[in-house]
C-alpha atoms as a PDB file:
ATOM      1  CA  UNK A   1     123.316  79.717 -46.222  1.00  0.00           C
ATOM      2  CA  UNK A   2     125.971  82.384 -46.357  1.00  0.00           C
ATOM      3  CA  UNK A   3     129.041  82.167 -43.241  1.00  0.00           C
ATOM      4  CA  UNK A   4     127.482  85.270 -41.446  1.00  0.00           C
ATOM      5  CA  UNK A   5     124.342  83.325 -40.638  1.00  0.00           C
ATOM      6  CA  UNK A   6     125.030  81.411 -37.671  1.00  0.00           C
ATOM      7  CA  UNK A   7     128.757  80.552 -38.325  1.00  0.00           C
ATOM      8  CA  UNK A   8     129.758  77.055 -36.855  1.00  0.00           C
ATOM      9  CA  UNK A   9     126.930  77.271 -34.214  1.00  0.00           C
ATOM     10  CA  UNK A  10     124.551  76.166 -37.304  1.00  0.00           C
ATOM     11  CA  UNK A  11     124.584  72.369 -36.115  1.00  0.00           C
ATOM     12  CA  UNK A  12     124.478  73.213 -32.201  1.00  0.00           C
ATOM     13  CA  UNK A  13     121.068  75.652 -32.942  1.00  0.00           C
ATOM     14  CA  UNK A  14     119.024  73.125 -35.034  1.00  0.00           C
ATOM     15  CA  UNK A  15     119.536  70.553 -32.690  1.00  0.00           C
ATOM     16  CA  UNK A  16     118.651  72.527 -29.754  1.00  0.00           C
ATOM     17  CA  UNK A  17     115.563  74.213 -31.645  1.00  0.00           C
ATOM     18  CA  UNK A  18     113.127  71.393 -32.327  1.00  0.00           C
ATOM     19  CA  UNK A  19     113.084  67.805 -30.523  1.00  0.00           C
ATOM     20  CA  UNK A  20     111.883  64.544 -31.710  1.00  0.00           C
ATOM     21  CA  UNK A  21     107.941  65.080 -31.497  1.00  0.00           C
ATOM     22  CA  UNK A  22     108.598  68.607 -33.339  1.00  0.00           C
ATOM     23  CA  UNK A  23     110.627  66.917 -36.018  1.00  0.00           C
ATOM     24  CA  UNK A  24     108.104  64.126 -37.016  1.00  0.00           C
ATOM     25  CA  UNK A  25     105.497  67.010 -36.690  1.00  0.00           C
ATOM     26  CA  UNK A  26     107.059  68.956 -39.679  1.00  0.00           C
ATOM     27  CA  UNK A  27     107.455  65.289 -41.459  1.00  0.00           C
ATOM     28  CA  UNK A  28     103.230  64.785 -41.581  1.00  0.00           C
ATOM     29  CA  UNK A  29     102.919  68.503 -42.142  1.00  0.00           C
ATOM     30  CA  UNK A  30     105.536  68.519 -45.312  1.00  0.00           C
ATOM     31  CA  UNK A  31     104.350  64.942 -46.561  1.00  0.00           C
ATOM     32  CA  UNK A  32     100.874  67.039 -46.974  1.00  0.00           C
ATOM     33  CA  UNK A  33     102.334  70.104 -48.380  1.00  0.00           C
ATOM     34  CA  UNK A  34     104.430  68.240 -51.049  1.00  0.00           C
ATOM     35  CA  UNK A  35     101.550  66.379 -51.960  1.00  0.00           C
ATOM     36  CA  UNK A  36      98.637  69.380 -52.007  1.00  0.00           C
ATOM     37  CA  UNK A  37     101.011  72.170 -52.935  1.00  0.00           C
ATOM     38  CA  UNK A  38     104.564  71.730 -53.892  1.00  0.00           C
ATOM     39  CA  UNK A  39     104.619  68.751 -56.268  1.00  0.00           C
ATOM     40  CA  UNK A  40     102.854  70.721 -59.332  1.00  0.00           C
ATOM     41  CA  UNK A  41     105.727  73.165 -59.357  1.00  0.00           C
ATOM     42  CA  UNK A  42     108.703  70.565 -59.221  1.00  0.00           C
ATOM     43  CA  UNK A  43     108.568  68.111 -62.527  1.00  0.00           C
ATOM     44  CA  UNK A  44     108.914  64.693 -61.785  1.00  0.00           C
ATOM     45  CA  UNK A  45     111.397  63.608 -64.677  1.00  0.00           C
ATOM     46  CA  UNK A  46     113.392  66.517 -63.626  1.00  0.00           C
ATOM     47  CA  UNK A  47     115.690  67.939 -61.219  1.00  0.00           C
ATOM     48  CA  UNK A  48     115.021  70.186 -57.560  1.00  0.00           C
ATOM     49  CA  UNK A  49     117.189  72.106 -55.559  1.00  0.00           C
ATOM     50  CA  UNK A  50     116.479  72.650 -51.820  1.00  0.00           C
ATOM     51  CA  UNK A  51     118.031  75.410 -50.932  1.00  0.00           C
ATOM     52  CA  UNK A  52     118.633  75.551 -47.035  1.00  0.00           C
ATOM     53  CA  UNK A  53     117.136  71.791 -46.659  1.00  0.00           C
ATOM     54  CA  UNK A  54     117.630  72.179 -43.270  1.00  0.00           C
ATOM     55  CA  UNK A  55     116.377  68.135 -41.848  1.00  0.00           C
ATOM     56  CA  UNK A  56     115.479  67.215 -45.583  1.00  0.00           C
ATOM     57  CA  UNK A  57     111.559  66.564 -44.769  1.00  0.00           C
ATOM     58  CA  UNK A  58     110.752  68.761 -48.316  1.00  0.00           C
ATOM     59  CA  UNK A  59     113.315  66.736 -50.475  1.00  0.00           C
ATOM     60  CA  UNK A  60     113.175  63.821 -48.699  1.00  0.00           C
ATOM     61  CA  UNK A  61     108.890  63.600 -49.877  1.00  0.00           C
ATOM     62  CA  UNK A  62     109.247  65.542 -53.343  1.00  0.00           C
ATOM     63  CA  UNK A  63     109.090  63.201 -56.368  1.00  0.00           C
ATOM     64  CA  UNK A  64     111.847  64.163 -58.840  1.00  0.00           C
ATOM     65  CA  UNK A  65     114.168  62.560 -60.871  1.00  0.00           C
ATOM     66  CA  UNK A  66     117.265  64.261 -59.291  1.00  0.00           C
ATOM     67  CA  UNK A  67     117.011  65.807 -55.797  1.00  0.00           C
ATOM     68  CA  UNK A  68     119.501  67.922 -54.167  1.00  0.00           C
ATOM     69  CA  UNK A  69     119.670  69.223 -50.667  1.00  0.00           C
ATOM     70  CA  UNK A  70     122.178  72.479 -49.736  1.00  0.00           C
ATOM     71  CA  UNK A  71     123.056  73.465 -47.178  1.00  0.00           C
ATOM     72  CA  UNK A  72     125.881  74.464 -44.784  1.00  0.00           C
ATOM     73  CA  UNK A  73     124.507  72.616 -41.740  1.00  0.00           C
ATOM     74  CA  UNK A  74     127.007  69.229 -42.093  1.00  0.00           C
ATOM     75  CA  UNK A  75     124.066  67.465 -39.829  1.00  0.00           C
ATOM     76  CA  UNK A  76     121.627  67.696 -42.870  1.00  0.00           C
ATOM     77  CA  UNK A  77     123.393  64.582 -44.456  1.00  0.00           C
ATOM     78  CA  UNK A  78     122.613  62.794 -42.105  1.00  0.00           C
ATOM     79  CA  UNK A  79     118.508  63.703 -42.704  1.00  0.00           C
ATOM     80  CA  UNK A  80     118.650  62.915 -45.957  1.00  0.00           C
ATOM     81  CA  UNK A  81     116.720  60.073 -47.721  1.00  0.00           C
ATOM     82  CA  UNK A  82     118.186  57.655 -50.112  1.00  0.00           C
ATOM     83  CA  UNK A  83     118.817  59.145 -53.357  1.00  0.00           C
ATOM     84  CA  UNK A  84     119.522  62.725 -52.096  1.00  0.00           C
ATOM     85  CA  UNK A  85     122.641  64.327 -53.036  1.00  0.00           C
ATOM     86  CA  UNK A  86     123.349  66.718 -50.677  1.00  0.00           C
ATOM     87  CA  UNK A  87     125.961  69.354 -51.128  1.00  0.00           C
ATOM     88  CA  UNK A  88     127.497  71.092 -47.922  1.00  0.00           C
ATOM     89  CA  UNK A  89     127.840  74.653 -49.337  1.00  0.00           C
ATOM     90  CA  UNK A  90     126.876  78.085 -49.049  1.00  0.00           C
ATOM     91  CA  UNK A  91     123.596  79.348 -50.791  1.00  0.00           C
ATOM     92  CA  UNK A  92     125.770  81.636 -53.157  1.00  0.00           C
ATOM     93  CA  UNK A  93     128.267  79.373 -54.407  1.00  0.00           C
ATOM     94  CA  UNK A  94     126.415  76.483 -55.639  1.00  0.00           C
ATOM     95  CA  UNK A  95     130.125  75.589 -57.706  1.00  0.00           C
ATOM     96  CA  UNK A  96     129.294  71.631 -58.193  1.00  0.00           C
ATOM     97  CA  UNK A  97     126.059  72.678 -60.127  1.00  0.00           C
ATOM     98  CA  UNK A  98     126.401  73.745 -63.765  1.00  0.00           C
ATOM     99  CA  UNK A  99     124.675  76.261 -65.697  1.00  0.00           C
ATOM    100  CA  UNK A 100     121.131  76.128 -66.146  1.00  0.00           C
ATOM    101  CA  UNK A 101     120.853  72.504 -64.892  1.00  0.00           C
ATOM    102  CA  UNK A 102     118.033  72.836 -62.309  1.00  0.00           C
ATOM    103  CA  UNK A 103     114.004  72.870 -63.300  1.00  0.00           C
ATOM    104  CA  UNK A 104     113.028  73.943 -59.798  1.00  0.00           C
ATOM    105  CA  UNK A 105     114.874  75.585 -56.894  1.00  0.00           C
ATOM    106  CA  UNK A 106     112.568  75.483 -53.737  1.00  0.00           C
ATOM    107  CA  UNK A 107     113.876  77.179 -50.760  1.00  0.00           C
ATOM    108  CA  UNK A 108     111.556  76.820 -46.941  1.00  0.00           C
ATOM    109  CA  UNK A 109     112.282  79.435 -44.355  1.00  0.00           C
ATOM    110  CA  UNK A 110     116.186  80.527 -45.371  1.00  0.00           C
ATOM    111  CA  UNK A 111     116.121  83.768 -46.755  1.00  0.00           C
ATOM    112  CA  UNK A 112     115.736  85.268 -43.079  1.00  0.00           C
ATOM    113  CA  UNK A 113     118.779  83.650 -41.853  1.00  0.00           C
ATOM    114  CA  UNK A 114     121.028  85.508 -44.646  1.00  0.00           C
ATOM    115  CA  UNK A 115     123.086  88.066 -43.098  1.00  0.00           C
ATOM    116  CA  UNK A 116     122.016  91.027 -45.432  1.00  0.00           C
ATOM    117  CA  UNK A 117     119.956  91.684 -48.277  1.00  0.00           C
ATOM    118  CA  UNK A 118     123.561  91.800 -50.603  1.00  0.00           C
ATOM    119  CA  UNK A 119     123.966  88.168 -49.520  1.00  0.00           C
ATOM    120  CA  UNK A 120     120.142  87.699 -50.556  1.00  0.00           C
ATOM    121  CA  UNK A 121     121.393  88.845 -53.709  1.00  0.00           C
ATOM    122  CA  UNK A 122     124.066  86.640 -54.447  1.00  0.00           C
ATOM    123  CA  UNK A 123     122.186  83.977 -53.727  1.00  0.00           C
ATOM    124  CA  UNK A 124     119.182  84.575 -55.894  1.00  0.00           C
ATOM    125  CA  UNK A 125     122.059  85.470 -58.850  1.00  0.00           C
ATOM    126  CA  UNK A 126     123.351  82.010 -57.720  1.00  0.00           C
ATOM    127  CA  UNK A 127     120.112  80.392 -58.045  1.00  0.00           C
ATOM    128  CA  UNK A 128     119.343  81.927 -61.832  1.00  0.00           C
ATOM    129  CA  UNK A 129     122.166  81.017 -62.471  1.00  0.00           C
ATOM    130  CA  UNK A 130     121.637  76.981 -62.329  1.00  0.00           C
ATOM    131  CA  UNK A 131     118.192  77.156 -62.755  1.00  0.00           C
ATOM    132  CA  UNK A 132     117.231  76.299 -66.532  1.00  0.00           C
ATOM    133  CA  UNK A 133     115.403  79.442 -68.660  1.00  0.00           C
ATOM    134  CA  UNK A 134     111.364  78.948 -67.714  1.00  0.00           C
ATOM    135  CA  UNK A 135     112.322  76.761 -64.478  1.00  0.00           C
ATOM    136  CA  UNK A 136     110.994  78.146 -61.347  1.00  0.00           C
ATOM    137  CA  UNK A 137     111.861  79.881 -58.275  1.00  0.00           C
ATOM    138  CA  UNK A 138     109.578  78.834 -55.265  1.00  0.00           C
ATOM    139  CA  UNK A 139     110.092  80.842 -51.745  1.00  0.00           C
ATOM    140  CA  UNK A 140     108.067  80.336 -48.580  1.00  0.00           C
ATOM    141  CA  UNK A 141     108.903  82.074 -45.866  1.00  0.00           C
ATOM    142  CA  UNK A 142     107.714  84.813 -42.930  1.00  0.00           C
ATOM    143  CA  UNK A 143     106.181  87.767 -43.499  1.00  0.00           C
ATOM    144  CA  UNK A 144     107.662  90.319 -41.260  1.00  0.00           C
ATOM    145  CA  UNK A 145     104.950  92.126 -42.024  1.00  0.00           C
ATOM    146  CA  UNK A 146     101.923  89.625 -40.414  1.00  0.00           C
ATOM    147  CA  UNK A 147     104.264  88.932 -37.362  1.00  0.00           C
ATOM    148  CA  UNK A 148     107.191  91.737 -36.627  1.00  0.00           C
ATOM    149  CA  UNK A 149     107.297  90.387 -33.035  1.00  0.00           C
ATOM    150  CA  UNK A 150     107.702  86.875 -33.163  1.00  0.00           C
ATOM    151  CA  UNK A 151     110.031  86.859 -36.350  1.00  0.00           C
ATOM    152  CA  UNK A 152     112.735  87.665 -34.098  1.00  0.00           C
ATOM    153  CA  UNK A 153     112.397  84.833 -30.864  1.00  0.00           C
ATOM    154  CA  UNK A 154     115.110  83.083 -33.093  1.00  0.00           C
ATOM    155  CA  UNK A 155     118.255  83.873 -32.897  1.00  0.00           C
ATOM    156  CA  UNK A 156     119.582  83.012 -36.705  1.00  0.00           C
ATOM    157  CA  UNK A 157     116.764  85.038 -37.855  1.00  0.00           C
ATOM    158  CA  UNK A 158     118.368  88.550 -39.694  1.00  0.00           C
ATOM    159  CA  UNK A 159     116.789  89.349 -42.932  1.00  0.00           C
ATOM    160  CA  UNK A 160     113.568  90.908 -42.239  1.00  0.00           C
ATOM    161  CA  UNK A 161     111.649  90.512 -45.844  1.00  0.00           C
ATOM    162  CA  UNK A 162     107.772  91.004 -47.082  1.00  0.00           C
ATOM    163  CA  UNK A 163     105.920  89.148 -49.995  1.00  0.00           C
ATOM    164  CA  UNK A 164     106.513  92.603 -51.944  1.00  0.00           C
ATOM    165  CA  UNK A 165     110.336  92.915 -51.346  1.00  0.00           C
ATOM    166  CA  UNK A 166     110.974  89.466 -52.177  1.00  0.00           C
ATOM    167  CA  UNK A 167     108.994  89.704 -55.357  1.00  0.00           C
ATOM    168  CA  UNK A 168     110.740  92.686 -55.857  1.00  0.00           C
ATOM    169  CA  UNK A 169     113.907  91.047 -55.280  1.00  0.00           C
ATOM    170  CA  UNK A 170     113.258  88.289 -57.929  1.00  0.00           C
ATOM    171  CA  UNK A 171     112.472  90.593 -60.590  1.00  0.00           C
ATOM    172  CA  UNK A 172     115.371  92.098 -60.351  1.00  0.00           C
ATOM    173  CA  UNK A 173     117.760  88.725 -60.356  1.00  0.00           C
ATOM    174  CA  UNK A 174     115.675  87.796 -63.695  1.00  0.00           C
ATOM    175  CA  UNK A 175     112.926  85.958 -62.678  1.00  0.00           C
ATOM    176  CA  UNK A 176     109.040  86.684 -63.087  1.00  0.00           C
ATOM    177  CA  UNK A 177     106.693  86.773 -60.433  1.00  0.00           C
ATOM    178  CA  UNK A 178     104.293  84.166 -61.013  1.00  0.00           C
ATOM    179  CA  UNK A 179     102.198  83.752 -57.439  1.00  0.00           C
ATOM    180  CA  UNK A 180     102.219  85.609 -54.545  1.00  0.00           C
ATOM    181  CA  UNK A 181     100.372  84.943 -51.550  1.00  0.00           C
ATOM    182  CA  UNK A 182     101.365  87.041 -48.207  1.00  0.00           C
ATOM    183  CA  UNK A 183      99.473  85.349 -46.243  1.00  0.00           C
ATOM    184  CA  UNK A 184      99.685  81.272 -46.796  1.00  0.00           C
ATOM    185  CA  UNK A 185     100.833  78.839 -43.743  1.00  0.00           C
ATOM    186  CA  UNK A 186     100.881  79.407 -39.966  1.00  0.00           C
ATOM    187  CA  UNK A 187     104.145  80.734 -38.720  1.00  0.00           C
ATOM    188  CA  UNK A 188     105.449  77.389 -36.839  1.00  0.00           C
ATOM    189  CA  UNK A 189     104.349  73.596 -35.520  1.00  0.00           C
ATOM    190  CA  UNK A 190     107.022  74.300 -32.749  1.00  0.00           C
ATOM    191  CA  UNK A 191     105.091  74.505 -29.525  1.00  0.00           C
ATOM    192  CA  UNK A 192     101.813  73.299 -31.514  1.00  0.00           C
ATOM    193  CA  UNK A 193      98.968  72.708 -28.835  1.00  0.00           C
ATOM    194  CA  UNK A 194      97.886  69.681 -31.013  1.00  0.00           C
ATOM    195  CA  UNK A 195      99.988  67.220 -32.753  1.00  0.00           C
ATOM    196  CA  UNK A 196     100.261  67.540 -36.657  1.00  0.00           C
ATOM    197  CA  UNK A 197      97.899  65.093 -38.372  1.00  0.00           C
ATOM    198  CA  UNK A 198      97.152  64.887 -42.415  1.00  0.00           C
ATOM    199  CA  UNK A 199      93.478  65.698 -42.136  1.00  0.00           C
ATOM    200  CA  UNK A 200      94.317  68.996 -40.224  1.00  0.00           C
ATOM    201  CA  UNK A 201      96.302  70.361 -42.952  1.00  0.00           C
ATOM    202  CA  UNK A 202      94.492  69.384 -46.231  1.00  0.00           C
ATOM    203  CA  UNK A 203      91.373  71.220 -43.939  1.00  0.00           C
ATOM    204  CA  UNK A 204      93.519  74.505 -43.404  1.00  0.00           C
ATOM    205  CA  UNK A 205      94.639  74.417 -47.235  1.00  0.00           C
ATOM    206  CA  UNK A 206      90.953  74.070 -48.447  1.00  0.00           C
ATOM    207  CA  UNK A 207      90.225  76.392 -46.155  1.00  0.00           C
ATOM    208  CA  UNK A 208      91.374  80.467 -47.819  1.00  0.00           C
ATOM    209  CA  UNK A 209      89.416  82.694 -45.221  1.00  0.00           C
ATOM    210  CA  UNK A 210      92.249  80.692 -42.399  1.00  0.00           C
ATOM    211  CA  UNK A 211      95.157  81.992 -44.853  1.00  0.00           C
ATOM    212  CA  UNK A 212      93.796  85.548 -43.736  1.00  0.00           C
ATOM    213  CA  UNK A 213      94.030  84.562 -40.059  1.00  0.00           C
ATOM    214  CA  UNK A 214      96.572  82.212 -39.379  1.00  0.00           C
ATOM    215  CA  UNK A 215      98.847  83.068 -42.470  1.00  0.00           C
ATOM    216  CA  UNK A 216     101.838  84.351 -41.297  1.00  0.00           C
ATOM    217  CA  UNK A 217     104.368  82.536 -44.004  1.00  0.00           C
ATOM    218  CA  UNK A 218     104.318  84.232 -47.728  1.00  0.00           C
ATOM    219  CA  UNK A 219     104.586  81.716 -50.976  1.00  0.00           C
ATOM    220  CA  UNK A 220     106.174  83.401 -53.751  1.00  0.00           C
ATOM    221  CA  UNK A 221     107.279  81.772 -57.085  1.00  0.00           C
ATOM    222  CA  UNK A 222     109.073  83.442 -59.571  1.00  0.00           C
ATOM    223  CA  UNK A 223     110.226  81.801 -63.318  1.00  0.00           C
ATOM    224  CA  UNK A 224     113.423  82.692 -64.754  1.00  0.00           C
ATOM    225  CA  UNK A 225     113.249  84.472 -68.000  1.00  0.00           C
END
């Protein structure tokens, strides 16, 4: 994440934002996700970025040879499993990472905290940058345009993007739009009316006709030419 985004109040907003039962709700959900969705684009004898890790519960469950968390939020060390490297930085100056050194960058709701679309920018030039030629580029993240209201009860949130101007936006920082889904995961488990549980989410991935309901997140993976 870029200074603008929430400044030193990063730590005091994430800790405020989701308690205990919240927390071990996104654990299940991502232990699911990883497992159903995410592993196939992140090689296991390689190495993952992810970008705005946030409490680690993507990188914590992803198989990879190397896994790296960033993020500017000092608390996410303190997430992170054993074996994690985590590197307290922003999103556009990955410095400690060479060139082309990363097979998959995965980044989970962060684009909308960036300040502006230049910073959105730099960071995608930042993550082309380490990410090896024909490694990937995989975004999820709200649509504005499946929930314009809601996308703004959070007070980080600034970057107000679509599946087709993120797409857009990869193209033009050298990557190729490989899949893009507008409408993929429910918005939030925050202030879920039933607690998380495996079965629930394999049924909602199996199930496309939900997507076009209860989608409100976009997937979009791009691979770097």
């Amino acid at each position: 994440m870029t200074d603008g985004a929430a400044g030193a109040d990063l730590p005091a907003i994430y800790r405020n934002r989701f308690d205990e039962r919240e927390l071990a709700a996104k654990r299940v959900l991502w232990a699911v996700l990883v497992s159903q969705v995410f592993q196939r684009y992140v090689p296991r004898d390689g190495t993952v970025v992810d970008l705005g890790a946030g409490s680690c519960e993507f990188v914590n469950v992803v198989e990879a040879r190397r896994r790296i968390a960033v993020d500017l939020n000092p608390d996410t060390a303190s997430h992170a499993a054993s074996g994690v490297k985590v590197l307290t930085t922003r999103s556009d100056q990955m410095d400690a990472l060479p060139d082309a050194c990363v097979d998959t960058v995965f980044t989970s709701n962060f684009f909308e905290h960036l300040p502006t679309k230049a910073d959105l920018m730099a960071t995608l030039r930042e993550c082309h940058r380490v990410t090896r030629p024909g490694g990937q580029l995989v975004v999820l993240m709200p649509n504005i345009r499946h929930l314009p209201g809601r996308y703004w009860d959070y007070l980080d949130h600034h970057l107000p993007l679509t599946d087709l101007s993120v797409a857009e936006a990869l193209e033009l920082s050298g990557f190729e739009v490989e899949r893009r889904v507008g409408r993929f995961l429910p918005y939030t488990v925050k202030d879920a009316r039933f607690p998380v549980r495996p079965f629930m989410v394999k049924a909602y991935l199996r199930c496309r006709p939900a997507w076009r309901v209860l989608g409100k997140q976009m997937l979009v993976v791009g691979r770097r030419r």
